[in-house]
C-alpha atoms as a PDB file:
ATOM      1  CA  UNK A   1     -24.559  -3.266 -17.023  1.00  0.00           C
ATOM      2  CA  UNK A   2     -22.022  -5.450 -18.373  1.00  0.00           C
ATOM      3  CA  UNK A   3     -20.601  -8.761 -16.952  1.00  0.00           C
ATOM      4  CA  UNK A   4     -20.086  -8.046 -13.483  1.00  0.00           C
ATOM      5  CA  UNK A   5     -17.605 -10.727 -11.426  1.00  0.00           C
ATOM      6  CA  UNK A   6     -17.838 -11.574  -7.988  1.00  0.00           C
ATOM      7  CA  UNK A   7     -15.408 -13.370  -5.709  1.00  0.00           C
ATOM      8  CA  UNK A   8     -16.133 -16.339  -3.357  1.00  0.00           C
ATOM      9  CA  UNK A   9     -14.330 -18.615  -1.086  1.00  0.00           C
ATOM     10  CA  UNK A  10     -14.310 -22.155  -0.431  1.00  0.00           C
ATOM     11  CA  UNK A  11     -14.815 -21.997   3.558  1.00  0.00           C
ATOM     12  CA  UNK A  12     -15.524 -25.003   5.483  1.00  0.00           C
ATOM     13  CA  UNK A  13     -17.356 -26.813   2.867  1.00  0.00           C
ATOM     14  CA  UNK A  14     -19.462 -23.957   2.079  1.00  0.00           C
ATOM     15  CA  UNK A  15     -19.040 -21.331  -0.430  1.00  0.00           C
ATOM     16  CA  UNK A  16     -18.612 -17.561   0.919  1.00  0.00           C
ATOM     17  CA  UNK A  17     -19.078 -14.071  -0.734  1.00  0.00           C
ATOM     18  CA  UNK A  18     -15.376 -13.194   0.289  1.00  0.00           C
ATOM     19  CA  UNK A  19     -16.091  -9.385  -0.694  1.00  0.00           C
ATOM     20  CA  UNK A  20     -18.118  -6.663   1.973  1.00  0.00           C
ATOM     21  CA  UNK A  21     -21.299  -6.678   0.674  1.00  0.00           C
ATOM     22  CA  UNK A  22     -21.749  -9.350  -1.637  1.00  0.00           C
ATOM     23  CA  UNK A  23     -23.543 -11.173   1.040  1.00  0.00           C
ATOM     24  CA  UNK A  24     -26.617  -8.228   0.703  1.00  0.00           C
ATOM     25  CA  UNK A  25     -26.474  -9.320  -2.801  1.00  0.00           C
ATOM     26  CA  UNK A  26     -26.677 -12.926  -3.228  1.00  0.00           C
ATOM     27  CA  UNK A  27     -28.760 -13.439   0.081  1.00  0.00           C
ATOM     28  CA  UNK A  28     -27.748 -16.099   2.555  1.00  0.00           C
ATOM     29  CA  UNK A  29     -24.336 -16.722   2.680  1.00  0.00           C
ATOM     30  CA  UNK A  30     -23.993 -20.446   2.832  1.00  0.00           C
ATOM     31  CA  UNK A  31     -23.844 -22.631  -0.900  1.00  0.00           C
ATOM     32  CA  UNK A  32     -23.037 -26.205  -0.505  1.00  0.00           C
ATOM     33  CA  UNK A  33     -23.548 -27.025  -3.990  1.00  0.00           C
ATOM     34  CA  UNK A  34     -20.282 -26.292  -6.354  1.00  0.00           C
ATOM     35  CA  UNK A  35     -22.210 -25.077  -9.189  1.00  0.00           C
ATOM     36  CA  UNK A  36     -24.353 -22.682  -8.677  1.00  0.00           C
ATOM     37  CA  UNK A  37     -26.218 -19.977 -10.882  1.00  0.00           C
ATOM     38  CA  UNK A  38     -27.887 -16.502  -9.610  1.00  0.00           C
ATOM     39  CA  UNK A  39     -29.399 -13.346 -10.189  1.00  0.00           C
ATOM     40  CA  UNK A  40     -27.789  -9.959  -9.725  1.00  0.00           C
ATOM     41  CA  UNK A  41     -29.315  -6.547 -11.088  1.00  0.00           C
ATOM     42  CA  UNK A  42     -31.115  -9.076 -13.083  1.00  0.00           C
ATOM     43  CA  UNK A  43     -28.587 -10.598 -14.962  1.00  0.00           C
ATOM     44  CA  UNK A  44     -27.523 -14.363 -14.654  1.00  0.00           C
ATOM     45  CA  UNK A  45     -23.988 -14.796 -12.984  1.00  0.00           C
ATOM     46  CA  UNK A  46     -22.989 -18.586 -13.667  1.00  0.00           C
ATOM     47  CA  UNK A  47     -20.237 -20.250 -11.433  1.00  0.00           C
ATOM     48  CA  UNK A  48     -18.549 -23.246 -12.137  1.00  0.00           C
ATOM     49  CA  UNK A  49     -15.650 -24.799  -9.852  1.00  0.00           C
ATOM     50  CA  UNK A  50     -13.426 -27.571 -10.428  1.00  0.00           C
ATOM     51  CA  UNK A  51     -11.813 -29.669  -7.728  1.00  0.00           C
ATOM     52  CA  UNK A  52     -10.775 -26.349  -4.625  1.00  0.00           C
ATOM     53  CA  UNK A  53     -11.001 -23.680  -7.446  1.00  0.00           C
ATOM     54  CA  UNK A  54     -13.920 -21.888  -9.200  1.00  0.00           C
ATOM     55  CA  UNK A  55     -14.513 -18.607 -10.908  1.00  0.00           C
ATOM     56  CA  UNK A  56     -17.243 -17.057 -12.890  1.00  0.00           C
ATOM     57  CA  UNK A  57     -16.985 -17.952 -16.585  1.00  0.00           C
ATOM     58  CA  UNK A  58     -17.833 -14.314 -18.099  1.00  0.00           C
ATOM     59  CA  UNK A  59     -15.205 -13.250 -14.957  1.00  0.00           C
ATOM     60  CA  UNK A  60     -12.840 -10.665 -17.242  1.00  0.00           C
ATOM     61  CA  UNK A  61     -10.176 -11.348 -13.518  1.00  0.00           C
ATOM     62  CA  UNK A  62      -6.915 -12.172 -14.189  1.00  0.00           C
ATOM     63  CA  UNK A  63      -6.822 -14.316 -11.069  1.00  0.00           C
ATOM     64  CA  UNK A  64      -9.047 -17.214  -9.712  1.00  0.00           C
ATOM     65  CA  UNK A  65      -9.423 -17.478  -5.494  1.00  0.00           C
ATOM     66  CA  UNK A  66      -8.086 -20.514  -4.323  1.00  0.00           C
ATOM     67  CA  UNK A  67      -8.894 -22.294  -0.480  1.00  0.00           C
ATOM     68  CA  UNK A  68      -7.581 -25.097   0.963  1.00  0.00           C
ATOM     69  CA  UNK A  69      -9.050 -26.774   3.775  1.00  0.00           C
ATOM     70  CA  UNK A  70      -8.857 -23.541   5.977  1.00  0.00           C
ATOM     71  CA  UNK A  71      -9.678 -20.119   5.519  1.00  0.00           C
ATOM     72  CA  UNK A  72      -6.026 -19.289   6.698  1.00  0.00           C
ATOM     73  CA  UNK A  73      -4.518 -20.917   3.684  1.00  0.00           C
ATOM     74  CA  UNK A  74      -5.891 -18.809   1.262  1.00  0.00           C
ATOM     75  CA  UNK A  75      -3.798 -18.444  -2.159  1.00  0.00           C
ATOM     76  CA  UNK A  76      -4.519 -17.199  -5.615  1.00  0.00           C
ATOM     77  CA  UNK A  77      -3.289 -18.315  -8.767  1.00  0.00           C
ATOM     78  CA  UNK A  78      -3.084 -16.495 -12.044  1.00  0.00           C
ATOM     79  CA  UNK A  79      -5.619 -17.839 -15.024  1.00  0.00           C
ATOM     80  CA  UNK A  80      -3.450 -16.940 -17.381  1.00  0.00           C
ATOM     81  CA  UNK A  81      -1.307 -20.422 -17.546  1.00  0.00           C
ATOM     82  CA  UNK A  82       1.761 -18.223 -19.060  1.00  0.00           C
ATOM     83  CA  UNK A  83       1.908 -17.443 -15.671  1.00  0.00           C
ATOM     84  CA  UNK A  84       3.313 -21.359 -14.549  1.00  0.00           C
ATOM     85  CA  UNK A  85      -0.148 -21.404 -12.397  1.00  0.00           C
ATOM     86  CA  UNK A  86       1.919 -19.836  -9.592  1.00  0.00           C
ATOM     87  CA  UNK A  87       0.321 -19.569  -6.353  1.00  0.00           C
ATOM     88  CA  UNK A  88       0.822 -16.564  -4.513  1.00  0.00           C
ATOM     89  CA  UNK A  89      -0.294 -16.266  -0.809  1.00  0.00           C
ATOM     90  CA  UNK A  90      -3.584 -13.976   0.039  1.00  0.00           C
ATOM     91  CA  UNK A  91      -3.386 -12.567   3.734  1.00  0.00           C
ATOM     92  CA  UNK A  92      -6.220 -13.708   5.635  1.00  0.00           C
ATOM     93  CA  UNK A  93      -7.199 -11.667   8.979  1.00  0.00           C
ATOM     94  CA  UNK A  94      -5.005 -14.658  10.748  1.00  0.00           C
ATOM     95  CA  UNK A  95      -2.288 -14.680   8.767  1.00  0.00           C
ATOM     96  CA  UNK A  96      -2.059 -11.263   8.686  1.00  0.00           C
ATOM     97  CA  UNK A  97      -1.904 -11.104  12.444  1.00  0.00           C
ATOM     98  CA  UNK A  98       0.960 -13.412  12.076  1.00  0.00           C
ATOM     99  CA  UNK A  99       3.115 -11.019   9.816  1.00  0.00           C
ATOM    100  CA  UNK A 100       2.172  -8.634  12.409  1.00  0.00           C
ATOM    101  CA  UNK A 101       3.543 -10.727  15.608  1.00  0.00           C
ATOM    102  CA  UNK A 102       7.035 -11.662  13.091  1.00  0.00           C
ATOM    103  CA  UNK A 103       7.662  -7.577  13.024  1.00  0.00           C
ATOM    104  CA  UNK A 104      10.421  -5.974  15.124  1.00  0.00           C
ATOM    105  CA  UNK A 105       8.520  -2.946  16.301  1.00  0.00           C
ATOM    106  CA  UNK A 106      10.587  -0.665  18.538  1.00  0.00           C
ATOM    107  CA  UNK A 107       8.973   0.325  21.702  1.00  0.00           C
ATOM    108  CA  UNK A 108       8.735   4.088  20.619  1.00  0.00           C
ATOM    109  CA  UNK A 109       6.908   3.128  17.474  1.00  0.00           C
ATOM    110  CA  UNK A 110       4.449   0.870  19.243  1.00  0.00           C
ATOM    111  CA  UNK A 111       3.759   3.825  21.738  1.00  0.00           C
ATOM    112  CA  UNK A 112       2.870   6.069  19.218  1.00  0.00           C
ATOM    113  CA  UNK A 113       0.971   3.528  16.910  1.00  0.00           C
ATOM    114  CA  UNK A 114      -0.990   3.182  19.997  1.00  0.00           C
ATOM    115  CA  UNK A 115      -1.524   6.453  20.675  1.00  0.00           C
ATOM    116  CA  UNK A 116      -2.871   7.323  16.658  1.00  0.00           C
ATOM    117  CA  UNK A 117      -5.184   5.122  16.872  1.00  0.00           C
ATOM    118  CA  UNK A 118      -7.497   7.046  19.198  1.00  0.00           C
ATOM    119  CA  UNK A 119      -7.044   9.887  16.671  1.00  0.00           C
ATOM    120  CA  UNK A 120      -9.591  11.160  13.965  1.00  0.00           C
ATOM    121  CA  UNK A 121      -7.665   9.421   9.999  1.00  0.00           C
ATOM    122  CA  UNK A 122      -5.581   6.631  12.304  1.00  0.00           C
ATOM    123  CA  UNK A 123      -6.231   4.778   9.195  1.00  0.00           C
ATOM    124  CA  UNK A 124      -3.282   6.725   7.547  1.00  0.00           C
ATOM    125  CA  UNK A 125      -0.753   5.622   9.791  1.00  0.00           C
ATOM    126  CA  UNK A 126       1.616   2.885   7.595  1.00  0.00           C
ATOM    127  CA  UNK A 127       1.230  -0.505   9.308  1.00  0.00           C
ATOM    128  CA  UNK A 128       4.142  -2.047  11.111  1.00  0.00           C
ATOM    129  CA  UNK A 129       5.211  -4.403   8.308  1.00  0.00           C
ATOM    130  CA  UNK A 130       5.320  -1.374   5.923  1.00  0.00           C
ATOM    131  CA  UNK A 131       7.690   0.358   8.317  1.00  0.00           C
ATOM    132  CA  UNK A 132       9.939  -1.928   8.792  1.00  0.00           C
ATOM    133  CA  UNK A 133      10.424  -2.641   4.902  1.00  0.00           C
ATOM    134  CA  UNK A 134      10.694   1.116   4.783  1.00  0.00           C
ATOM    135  CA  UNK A 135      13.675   0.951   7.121  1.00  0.00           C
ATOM    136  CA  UNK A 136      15.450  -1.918   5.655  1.00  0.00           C
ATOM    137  CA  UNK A 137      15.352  -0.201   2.359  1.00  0.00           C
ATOM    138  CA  UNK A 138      17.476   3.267   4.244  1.00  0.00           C
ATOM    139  CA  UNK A 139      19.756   0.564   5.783  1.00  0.00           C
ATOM    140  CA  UNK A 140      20.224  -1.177   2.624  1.00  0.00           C
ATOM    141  CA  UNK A 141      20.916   2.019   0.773  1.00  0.00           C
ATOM    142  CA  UNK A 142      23.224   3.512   2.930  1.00  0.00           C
ATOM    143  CA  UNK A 143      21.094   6.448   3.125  1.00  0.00           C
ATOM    144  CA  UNK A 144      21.930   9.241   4.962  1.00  0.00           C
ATOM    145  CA  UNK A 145      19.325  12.091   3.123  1.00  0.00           C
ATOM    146  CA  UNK A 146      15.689  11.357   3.128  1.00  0.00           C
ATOM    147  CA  UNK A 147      12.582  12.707   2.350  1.00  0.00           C
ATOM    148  CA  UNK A 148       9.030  11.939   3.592  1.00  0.00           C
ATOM    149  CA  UNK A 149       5.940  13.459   1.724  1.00  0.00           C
ATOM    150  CA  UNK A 150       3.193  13.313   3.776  1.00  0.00           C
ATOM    151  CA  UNK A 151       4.187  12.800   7.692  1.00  0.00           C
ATOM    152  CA  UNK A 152       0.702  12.353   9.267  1.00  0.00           C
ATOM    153  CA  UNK A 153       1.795  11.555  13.533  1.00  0.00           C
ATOM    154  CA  UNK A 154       5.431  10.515  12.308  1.00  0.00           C
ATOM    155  CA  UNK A 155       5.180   6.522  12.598  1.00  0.00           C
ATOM    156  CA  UNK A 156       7.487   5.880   9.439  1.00  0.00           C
ATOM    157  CA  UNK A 157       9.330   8.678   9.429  1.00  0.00           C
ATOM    158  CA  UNK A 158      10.458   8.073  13.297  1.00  0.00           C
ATOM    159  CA  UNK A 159      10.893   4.501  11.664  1.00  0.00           C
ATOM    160  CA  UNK A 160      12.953   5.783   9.370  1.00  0.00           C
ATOM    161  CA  UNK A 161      15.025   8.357  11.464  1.00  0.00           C
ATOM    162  CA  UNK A 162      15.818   6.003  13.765  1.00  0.00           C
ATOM    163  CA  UNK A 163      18.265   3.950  11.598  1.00  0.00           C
ATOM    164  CA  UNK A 164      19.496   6.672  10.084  1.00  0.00           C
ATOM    165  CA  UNK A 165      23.355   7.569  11.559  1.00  0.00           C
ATOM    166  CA  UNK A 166      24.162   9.998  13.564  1.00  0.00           C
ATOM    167  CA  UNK A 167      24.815  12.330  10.616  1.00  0.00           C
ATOM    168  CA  UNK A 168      21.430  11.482   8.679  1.00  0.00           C
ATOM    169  CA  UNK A 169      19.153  14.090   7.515  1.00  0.00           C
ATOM    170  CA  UNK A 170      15.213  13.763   7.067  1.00  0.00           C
ATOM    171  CA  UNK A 171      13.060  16.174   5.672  1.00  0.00           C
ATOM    172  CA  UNK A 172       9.551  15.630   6.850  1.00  0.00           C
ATOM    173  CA  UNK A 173       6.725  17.392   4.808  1.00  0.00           C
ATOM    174  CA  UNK A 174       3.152  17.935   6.516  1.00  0.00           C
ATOM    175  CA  UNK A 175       0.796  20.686   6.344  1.00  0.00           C
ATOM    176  CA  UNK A 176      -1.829  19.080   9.269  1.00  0.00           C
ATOM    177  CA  UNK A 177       0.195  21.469  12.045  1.00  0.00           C
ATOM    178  CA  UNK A 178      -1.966  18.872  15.190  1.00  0.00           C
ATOM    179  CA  UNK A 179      -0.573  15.709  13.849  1.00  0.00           C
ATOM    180  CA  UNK A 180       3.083  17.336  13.003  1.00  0.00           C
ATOM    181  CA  UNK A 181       3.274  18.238  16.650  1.00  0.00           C
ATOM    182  CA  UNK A 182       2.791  14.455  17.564  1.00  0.00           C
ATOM    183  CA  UNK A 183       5.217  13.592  15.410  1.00  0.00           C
ATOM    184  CA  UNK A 184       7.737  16.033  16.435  1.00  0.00           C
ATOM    185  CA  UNK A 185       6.629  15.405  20.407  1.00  0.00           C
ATOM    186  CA  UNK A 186       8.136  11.627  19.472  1.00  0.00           C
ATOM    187  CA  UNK A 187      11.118  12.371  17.427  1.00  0.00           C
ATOM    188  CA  UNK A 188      11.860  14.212  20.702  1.00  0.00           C
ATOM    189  CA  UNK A 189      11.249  11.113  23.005  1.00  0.00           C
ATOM    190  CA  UNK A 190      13.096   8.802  20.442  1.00  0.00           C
ATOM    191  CA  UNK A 191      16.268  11.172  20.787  1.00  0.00           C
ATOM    192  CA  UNK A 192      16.246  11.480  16.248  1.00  0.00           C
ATOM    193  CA  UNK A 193      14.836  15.307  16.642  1.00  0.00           C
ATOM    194  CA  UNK A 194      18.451  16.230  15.573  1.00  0.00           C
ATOM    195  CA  UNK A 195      17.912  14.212  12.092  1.00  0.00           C
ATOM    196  CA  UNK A 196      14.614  15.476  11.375  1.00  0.00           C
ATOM    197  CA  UNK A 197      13.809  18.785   9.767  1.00  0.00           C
ATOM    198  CA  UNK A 198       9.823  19.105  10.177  1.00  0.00           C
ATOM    199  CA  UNK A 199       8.136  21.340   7.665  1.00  0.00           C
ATOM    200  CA  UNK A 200       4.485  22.675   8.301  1.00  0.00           C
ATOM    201  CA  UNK A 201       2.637  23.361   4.855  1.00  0.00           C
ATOM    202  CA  UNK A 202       2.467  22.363   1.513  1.00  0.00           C
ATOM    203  CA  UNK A 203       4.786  19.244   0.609  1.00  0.00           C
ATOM    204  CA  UNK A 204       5.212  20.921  -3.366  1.00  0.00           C
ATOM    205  CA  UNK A 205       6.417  24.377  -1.624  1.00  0.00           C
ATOM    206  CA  UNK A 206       8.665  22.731   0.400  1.00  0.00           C
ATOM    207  CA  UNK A 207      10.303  20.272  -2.305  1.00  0.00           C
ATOM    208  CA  UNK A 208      10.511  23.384  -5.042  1.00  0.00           C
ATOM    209  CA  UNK A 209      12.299  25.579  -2.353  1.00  0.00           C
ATOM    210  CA  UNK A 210      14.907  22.340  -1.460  1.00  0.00           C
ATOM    211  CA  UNK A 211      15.542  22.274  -5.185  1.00  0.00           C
ATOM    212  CA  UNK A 212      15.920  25.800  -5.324  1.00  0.00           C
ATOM    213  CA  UNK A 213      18.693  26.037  -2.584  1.00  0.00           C
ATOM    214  CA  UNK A 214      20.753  23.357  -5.213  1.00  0.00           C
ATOM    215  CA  UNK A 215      19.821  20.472  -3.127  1.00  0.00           C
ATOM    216  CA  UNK A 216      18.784  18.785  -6.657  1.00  0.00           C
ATOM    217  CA  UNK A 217      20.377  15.276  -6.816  1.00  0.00           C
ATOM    218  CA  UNK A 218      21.344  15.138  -3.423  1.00  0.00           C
ATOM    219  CA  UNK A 219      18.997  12.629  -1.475  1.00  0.00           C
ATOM    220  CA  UNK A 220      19.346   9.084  -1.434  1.00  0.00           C
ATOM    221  CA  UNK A 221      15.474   7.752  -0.121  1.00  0.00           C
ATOM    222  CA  UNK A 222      11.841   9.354  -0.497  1.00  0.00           C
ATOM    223  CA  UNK A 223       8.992   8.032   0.884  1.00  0.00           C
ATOM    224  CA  UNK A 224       5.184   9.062  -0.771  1.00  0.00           C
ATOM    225  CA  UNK A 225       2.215   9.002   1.376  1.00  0.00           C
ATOM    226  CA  UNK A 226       0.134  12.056   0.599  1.00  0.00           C
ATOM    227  CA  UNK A 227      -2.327  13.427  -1.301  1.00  0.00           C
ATOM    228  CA  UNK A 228      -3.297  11.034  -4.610  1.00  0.00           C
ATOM    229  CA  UNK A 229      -4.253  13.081  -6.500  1.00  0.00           C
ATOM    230  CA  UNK A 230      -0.922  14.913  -6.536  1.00  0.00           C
ATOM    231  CA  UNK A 231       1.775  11.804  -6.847  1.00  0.00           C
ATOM    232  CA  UNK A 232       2.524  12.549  -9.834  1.00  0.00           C
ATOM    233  CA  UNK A 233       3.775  16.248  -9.083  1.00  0.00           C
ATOM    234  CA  UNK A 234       5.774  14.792  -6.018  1.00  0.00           C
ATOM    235  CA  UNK A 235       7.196  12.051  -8.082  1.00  0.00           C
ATOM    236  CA  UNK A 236       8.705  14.588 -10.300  1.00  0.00           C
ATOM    237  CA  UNK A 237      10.079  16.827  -7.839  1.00  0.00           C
ATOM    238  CA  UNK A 238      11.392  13.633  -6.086  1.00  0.00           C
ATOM    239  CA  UNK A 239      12.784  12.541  -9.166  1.00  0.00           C
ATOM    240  CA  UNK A 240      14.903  16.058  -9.251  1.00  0.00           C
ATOM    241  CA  UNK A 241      16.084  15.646  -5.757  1.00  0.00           C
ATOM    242  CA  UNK A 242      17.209  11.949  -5.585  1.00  0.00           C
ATOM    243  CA  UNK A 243      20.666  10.792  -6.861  1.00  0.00           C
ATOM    244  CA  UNK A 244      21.038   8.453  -9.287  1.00  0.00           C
ATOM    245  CA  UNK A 245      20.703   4.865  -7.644  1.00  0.00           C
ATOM    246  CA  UNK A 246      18.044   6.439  -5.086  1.00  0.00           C
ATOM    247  CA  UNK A 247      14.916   5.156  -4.337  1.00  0.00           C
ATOM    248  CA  UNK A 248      11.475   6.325  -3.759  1.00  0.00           C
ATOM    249  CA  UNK A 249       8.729   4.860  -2.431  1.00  0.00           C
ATOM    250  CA  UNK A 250       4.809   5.228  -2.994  1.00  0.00           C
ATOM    251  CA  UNK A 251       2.412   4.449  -0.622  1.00  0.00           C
ATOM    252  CA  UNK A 252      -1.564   3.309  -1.474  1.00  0.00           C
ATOM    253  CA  UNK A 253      -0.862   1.867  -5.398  1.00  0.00           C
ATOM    254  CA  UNK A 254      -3.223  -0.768  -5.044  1.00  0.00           C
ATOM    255  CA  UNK A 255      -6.342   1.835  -3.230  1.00  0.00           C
ATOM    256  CA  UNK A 256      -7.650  -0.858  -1.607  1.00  0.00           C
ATOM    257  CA  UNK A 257      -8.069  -3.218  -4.431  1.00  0.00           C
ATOM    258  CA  UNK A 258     -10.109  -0.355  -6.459  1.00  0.00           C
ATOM    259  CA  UNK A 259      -7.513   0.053  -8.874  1.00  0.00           C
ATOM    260  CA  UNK A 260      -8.675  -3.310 -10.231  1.00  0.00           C
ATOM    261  CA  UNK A 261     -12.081  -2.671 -10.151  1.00  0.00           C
ATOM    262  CA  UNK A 262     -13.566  -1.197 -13.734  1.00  0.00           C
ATOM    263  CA  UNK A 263     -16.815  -0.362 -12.158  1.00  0.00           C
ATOM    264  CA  UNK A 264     -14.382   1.891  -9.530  1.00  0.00           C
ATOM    265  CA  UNK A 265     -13.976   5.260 -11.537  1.00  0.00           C
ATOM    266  CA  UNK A 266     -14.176   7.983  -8.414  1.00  0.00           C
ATOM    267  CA  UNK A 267     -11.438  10.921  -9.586  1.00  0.00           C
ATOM    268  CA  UNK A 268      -9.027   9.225  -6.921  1.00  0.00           C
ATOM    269  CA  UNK A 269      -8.810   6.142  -8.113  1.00  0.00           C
ATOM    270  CA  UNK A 270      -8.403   7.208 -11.528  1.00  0.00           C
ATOM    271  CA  UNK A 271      -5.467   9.667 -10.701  1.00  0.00           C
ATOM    272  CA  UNK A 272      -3.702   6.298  -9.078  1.00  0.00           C
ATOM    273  CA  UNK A 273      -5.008   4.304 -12.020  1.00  0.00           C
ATOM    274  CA  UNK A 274      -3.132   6.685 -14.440  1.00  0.00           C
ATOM    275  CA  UNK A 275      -0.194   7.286 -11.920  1.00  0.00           C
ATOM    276  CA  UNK A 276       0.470   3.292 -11.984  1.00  0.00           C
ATOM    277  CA  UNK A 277       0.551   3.096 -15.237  1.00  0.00           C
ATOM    278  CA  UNK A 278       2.772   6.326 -16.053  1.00  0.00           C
ATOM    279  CA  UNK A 279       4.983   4.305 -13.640  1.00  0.00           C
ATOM    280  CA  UNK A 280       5.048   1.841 -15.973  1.00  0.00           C
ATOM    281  CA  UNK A 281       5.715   3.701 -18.970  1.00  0.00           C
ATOM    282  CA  UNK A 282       8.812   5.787 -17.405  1.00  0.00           C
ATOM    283  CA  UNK A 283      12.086   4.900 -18.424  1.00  0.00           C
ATOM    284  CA  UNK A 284      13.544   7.065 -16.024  1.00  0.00           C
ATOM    285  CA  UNK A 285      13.117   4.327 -12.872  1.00  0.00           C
ATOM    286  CA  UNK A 286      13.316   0.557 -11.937  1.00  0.00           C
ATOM    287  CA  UNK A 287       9.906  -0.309 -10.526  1.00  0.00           C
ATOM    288  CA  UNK A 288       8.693  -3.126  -8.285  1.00  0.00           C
ATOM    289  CA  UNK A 289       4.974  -2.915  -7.232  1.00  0.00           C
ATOM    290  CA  UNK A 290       4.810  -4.639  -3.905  1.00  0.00           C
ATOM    291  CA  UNK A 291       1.388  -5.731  -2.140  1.00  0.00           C
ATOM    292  CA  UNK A 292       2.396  -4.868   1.329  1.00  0.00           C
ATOM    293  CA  UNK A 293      -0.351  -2.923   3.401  1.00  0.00           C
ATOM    294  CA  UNK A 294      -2.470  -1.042   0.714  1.00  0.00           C
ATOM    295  CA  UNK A 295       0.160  -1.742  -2.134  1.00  0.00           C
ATOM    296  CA  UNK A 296       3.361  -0.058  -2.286  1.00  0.00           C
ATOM    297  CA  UNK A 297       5.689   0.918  -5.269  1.00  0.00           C
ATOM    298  CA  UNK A 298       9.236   0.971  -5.034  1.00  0.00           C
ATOM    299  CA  UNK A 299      11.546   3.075  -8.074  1.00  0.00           C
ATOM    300  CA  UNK A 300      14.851   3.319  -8.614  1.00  0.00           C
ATOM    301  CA  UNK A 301      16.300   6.269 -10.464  1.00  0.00           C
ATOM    302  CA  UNK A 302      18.556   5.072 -13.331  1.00  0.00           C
END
């Protein structure tokens, strides 16, 4: 196997395997000693660390984990110094839960976050934080036509509906028919059913028919949050249907860090592997990937 990188923390004094399951690897989980060398899949891993920073030296990561004094001041910096060494805040569990008590979560959304999470795939739902960015962007564009691929119980596309004006249209795609009907059983209760036109099936039948009717160019905002493996056909259609200026949104760019893995080459990953980086490549949009919730990228058509 070749070099294989692991990621620790300076906690308390000690240093932690900061990844699930490193611990099973490297045994006890407690190193007071700043240099240290083991033994994994029977290969020598050496770690060296210099004043609250340390990475592996055959590490091929673009970015060294930083601590300082507490676990919830956790930062990274980038190891490549054309970077400026520029630290860049990593959300610990606390931290996180402070994000979380800075959101302004309507009273309808927190009912029905609350009410997903008994459900079988809660885990889909967008977290708070992501819906309100996801709202700010509608207000900011003055968008009055959306699109949501991929509608799960409704939590951002309720978010979304309800600062859309009176006159604002949403087309929400979902083919799960049991979690469309809580969404739709909320639009209700949030008084936005008149903005939202719910369609049960396929997302790519239901985009091909809108562009079909002429309703190419015509939408300001699309939000992603489907099936991976099929971004890129959504993207395109998306990319038919929005005006020039309009934005759309991807959810789950960053797959739960496996994107950055190399040893992580499941067909999903790969599809959003080769989906970021088609991104990349495409003249077509402004891009800004944005490590909210489980990585989100934001385009602009030009």
């Amino acid at each position: 196997m070749a070099s294989r990188s692991i990621n620790l923390v300076i906690h308390n004094g000690s240093m932690l395997p900061h990844e699930p399951g490193v611990a099973s690897l490297l045994g006890p989980a407690s190193f007071h000693s700043f240099s240290a060398t083991w033994t994994v899949t029977n290969r020598p891993l050496h770690a060296s660390c210099c004043c609250y920073c340390f990475r592996f030296r055959r590490c091929r990561c673009k970015w060294k984990r930083v601590v300082r004094s507490c676990s919830t001041r956790e930062f990274v910096i980038a190891s490549d110094e054309n970077y400026g060494n520029k630290q860049v805040v990593s959300l610990t569990p606390c931290l996180y839960d402070y994000v979380l008590k800075n959101v302004r979560e309507p009273e309808i959304l927190r009912q029905l976050r609350e009410e997903t999470a008994s459900m079988r795939g809660s885990q889909m739902q967008v977290s708070p934080d992501q819906a309100q960015l996801l709202a700010m962007l509608v207000q900011i564009l003055g968008a009055e036509r959306c699109i949501e691929v991929g509608v799960y119980t409704g939590y951002s596309s309720l978010a979304i509906a309800l600062v859309l004006p009176e006159s604002g249209h949403l087309v929400a795609c979902e083919r799960d028919a049991k979690s469309l009907d809580v969404a739709k059983k909320y639009y209700q209760l949030a008084g936005v059913s008149h903005k939202v036109d719910a369609k049960l099936g396929l997302a790519v039948d239901s985009l091909e028919s809108l562009i079909l009717n002429g309703a190419a160019g015509s939408y300001d905002f699309a939000f992603i949050d489907a099936e991976k493996r099929m971004n890129q056909k959504y993207f395109e259609l998306l990319l038919q249907l929005m005006r020039v200026g309009g934005l759309i949104v991807i959810d789950n760019v960053l797959w739960h860090g496996k994107v950055a893995d190399p040893l992580v080459n499941d067909p999903k990953t790969i599809s959003i592997r080769n989906f970021n980086q088609q991104l990349m490549e495409d003249k077509r949009v402004s891009i800004s990937m944005v490590p909210i919730g489980d990585g989100m990228t934001i385009c602009r058509k030009r």
